[in-house]
Protein backbone atom coordinates (compact mmCIF):
# COMPACT_ATOMS: atom_id res chain seq x y z
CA UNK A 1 -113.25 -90.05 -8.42
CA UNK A 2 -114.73 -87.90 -10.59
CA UNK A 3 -116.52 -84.32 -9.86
CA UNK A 4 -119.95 -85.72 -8.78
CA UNK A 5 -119.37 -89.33 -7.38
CA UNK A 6 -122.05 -91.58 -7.02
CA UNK A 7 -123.31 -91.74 -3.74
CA UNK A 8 -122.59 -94.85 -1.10
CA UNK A 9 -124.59 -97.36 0.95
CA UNK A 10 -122.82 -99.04 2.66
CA UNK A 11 -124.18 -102.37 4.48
CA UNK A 12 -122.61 -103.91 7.45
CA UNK A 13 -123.62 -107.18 8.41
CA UNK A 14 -124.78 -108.96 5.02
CA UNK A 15 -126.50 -112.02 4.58
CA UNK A 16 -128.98 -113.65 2.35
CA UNK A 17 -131.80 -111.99 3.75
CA UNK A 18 -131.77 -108.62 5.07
CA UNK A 19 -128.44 -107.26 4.02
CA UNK A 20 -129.04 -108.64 0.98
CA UNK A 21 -132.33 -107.03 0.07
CA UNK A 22 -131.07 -103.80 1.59
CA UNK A 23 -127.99 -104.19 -1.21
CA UNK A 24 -130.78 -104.62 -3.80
CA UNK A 25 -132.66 -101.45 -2.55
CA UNK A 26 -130.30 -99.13 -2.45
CA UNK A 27 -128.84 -100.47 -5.54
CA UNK A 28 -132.24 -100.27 -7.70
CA UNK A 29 -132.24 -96.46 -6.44
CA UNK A 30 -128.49 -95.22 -7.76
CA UNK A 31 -126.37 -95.89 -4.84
CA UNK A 32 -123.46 -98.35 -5.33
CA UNK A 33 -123.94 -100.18 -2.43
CA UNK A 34 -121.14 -101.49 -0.52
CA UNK A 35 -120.94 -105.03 0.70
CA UNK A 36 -119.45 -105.41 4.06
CA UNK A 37 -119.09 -108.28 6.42
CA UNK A 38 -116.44 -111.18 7.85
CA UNK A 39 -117.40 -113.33 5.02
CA UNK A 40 -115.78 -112.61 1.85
CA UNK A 41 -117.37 -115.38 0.04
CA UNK A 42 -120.94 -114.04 1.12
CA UNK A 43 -120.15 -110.56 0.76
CA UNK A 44 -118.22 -111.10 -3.16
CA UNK A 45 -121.13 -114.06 -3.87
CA UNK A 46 -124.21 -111.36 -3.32
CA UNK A 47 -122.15 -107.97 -4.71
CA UNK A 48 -121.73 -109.98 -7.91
CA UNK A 49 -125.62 -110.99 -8.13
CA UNK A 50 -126.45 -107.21 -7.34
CA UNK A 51 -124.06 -106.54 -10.34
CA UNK A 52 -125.81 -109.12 -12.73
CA UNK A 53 -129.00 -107.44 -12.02
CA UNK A 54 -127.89 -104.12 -13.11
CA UNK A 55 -126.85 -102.42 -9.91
CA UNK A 56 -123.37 -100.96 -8.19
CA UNK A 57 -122.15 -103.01 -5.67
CA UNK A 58 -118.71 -103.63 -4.32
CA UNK A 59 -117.45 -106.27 -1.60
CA UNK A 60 -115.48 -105.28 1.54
CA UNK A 61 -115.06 -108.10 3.65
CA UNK A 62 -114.81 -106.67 7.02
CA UNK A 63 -114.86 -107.64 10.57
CA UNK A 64 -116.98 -105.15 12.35
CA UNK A 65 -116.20 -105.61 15.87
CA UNK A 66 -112.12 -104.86 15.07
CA UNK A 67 -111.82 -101.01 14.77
CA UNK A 68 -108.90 -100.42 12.92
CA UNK A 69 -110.68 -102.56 10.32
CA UNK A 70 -114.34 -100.52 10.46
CA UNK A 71 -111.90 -97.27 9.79
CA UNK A 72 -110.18 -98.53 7.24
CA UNK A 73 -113.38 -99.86 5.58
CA UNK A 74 -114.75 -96.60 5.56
CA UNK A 75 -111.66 -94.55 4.31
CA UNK A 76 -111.19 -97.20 1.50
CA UNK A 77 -115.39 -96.26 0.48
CA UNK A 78 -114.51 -92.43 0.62
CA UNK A 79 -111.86 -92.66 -0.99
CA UNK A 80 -112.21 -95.02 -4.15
CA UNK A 81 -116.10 -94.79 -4.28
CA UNK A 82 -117.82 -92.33 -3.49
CA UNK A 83 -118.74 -90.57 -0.37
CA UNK A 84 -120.99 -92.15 2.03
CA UNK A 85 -124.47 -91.28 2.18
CA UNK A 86 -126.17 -93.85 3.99
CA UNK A 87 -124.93 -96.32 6.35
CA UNK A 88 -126.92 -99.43 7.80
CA UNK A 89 -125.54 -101.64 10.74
CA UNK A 90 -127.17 -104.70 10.33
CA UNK A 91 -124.69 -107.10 12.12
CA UNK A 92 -124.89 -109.21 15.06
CA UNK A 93 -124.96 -112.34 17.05
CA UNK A 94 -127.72 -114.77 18.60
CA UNK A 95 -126.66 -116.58 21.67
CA UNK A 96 -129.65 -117.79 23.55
CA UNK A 97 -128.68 -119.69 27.24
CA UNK A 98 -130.05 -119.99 30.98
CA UNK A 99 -128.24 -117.39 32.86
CA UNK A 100 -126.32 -119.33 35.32
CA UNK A 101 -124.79 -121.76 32.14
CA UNK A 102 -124.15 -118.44 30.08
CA UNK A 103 -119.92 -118.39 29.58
CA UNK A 104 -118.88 -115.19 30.22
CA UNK A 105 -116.44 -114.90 27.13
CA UNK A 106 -119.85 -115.41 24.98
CA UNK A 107 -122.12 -112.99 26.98
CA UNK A 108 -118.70 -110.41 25.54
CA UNK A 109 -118.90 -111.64 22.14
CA UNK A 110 -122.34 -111.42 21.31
CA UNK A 111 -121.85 -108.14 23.22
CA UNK A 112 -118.99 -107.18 20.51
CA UNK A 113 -120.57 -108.33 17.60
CA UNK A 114 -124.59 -106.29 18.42
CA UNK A 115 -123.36 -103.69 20.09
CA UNK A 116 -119.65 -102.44 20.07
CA UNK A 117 -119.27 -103.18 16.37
CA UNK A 118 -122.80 -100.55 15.83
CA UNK A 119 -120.80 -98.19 17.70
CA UNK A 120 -117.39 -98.34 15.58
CA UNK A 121 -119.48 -98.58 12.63
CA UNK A 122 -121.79 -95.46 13.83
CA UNK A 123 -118.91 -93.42 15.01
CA UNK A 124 -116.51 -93.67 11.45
CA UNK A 125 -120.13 -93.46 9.24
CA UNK A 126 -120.48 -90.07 11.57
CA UNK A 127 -116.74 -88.65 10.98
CA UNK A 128 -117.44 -88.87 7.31
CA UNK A 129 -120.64 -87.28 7.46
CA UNK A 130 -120.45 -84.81 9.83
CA UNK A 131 -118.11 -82.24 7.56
CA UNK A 132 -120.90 -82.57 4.67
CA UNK A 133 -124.22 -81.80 7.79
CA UNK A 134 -126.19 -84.70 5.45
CA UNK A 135 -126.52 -88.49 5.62
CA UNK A 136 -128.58 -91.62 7.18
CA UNK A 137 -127.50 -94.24 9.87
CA UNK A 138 -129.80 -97.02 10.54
CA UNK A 139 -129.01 -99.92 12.84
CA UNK A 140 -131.15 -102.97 12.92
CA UNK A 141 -132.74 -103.50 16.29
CA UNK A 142 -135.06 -106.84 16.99
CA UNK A 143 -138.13 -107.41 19.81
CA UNK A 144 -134.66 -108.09 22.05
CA UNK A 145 -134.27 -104.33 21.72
CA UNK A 146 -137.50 -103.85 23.83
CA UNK A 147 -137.57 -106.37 26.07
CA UNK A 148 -135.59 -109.37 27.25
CA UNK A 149 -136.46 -112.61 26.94
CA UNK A 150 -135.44 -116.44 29.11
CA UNK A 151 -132.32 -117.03 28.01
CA UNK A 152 -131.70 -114.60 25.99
CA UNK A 153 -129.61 -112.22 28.22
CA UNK A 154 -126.70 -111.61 26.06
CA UNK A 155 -128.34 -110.92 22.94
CA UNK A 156 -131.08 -108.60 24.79
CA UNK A 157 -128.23 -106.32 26.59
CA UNK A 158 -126.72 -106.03 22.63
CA UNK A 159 -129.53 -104.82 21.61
CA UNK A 160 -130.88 -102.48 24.51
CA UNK A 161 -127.18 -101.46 24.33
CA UNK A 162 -127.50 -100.40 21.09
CA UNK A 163 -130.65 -98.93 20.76
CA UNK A 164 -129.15 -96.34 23.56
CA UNK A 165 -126.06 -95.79 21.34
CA UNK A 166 -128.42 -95.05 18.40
CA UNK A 167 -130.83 -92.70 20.83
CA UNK A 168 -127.93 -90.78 21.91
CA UNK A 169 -126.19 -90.51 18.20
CA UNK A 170 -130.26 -89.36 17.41
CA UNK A 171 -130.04 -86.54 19.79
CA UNK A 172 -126.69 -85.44 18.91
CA UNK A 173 -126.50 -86.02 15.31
CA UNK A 174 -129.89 -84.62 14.70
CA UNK A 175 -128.60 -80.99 14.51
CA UNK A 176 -125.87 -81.69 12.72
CA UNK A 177 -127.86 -82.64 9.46
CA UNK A 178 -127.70 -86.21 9.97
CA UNK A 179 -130.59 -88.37 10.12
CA UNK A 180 -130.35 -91.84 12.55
CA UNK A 181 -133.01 -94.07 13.06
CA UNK A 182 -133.33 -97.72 14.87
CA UNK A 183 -135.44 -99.93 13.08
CA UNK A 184 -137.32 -103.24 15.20
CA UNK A 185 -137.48 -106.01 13.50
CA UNK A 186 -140.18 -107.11 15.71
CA UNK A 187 -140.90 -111.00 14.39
CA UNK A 188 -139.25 -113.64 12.59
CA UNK A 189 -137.78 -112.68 9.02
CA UNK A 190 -138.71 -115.06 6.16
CA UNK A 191 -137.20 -115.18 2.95
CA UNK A 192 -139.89 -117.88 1.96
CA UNK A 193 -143.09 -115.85 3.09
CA UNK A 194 -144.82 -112.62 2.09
CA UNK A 195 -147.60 -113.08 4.30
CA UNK A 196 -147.23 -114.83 7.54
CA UNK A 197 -143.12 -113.30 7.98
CA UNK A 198 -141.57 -110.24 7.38
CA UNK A 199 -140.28 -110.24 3.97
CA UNK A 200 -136.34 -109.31 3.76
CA UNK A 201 -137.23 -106.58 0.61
CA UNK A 202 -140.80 -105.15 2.56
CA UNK A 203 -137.91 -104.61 5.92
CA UNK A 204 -135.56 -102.79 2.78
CA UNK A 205 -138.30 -100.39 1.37
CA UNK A 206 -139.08 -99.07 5.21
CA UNK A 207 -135.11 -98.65 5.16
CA UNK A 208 -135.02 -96.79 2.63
CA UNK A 209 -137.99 -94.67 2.79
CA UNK A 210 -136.50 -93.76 6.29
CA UNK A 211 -133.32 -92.23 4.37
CA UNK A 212 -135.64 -90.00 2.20
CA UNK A 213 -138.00 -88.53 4.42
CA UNK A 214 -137.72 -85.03 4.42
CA UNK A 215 -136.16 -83.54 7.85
CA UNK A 216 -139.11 -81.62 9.28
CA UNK A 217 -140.33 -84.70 10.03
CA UNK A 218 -137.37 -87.42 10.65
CA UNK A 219 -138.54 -90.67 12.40
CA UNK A 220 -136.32 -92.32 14.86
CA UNK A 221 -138.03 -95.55 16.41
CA UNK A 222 -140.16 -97.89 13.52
CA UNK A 223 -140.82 -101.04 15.00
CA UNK A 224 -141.74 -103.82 12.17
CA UNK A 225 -143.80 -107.03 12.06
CA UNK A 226 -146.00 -108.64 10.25
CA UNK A 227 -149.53 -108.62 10.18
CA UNK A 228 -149.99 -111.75 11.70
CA UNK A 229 -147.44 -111.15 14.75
CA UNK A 230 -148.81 -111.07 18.42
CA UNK A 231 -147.41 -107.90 20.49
């Protein structure tokens, strides 16, 4: 790498909507963005459009919920691209069931895949950053995060399990120079709206404003929706 590297984003969880406009933002504003999720056709199909429109992007097909894999994902980033500035966990799973039908091996999984896979994630994007005191970690939270629903038990103990993980990474991170923030995505995301749903590149810009506020004044919780949601 040379002397002063261009600075990483790397996405976990990408898909046509969210991940993907979060690849675009951080893109448009210098990063080369990193692509990461169990798809490589996904993950290879939107780095290369990111590419095309003038941006950095790379794809790192990755399973988030196996940990040698998260570590090696992030040691490969550090050490053939750049270091890692920002990270965003963005992956998960919907499951929605009544309670006595639920399978237990899916209440796990969707477990795995929301909340154990933001912690691997959080913890190697936190090794990295720690020895440098700067960087941003942002997980992607949902109204689940707040509040459970009917039938929607395993994704709502994900969720509420991660927003703790990303509270107490907050609190002890904070110090150390290194920004984390839980973002709810409080309504239905539309990549056909921009009025009546929450636009996938309106969700990016909050994102990304959140990684350059200035530390004297570091948000934690922003909870999103659009103007037409009832809460």
């Amino acid at each position: 790498m040379s002397a002063n590297p261009t600075p990483v984003a790397a996405i976990v969880g990408v898909g046509e909507g969210l991940g993907y406009a979060l690849g675009k933002r951080f893109a448009a504003a210098g990063f080369k963005v990193a692509l990461a999720a169990r798809s490589a056709e996904r993950v290879e199909r939107l780095a290369e459009a990111i590419v095309e429109g003038g941006g950095q992007a790379v794809a790192l097909p990755t399973d988030a919920r196996d940990e040698r894999a998260v570590m090696e994902l992030f040691d490969a980033l550090e050490d053939k691209h750049g270091p890692v500035q920002v990270t965003v966990f963005n992956a998960g799973a919907m499951y929605r069931s009544p309670i006595a039908e639920m399978p237990a091996d899916m209440f796990e999984e969707v477990w795995r895949a929301g909340c154990y896979a933001g912690f691997l994630v959080g913890r190697e994007a936190a090794r990295r950053m720690a020895p440098r005191a700067s960087g941003t970690i942002l997980f992607t939270g949902a109204t689940a995060s707040m509040r459970g629903g009917a039938q929607f038990a395993a994704f709502a103990a994900a969720k509420h399990g991660l927003r703790a993980l990303a509270q107490s990474m907050a609190r002890e991170l904070g110090p150390k120079g290194i920004h984390v923030a839980h973002v709810v995505i409080d309504g239905k995301i539309d990549t056909q709206s921009e009025d009546l749903g929450l636009a996938p590149d309106a969700i990016a810009e909050t994102y990304y404003r959140l990684h350059t506020q200035s530390r004297s004044a570091w948000t934690f919780e922003a909870d999103l929706r659009p103007w037409a949601e009832k809460f």
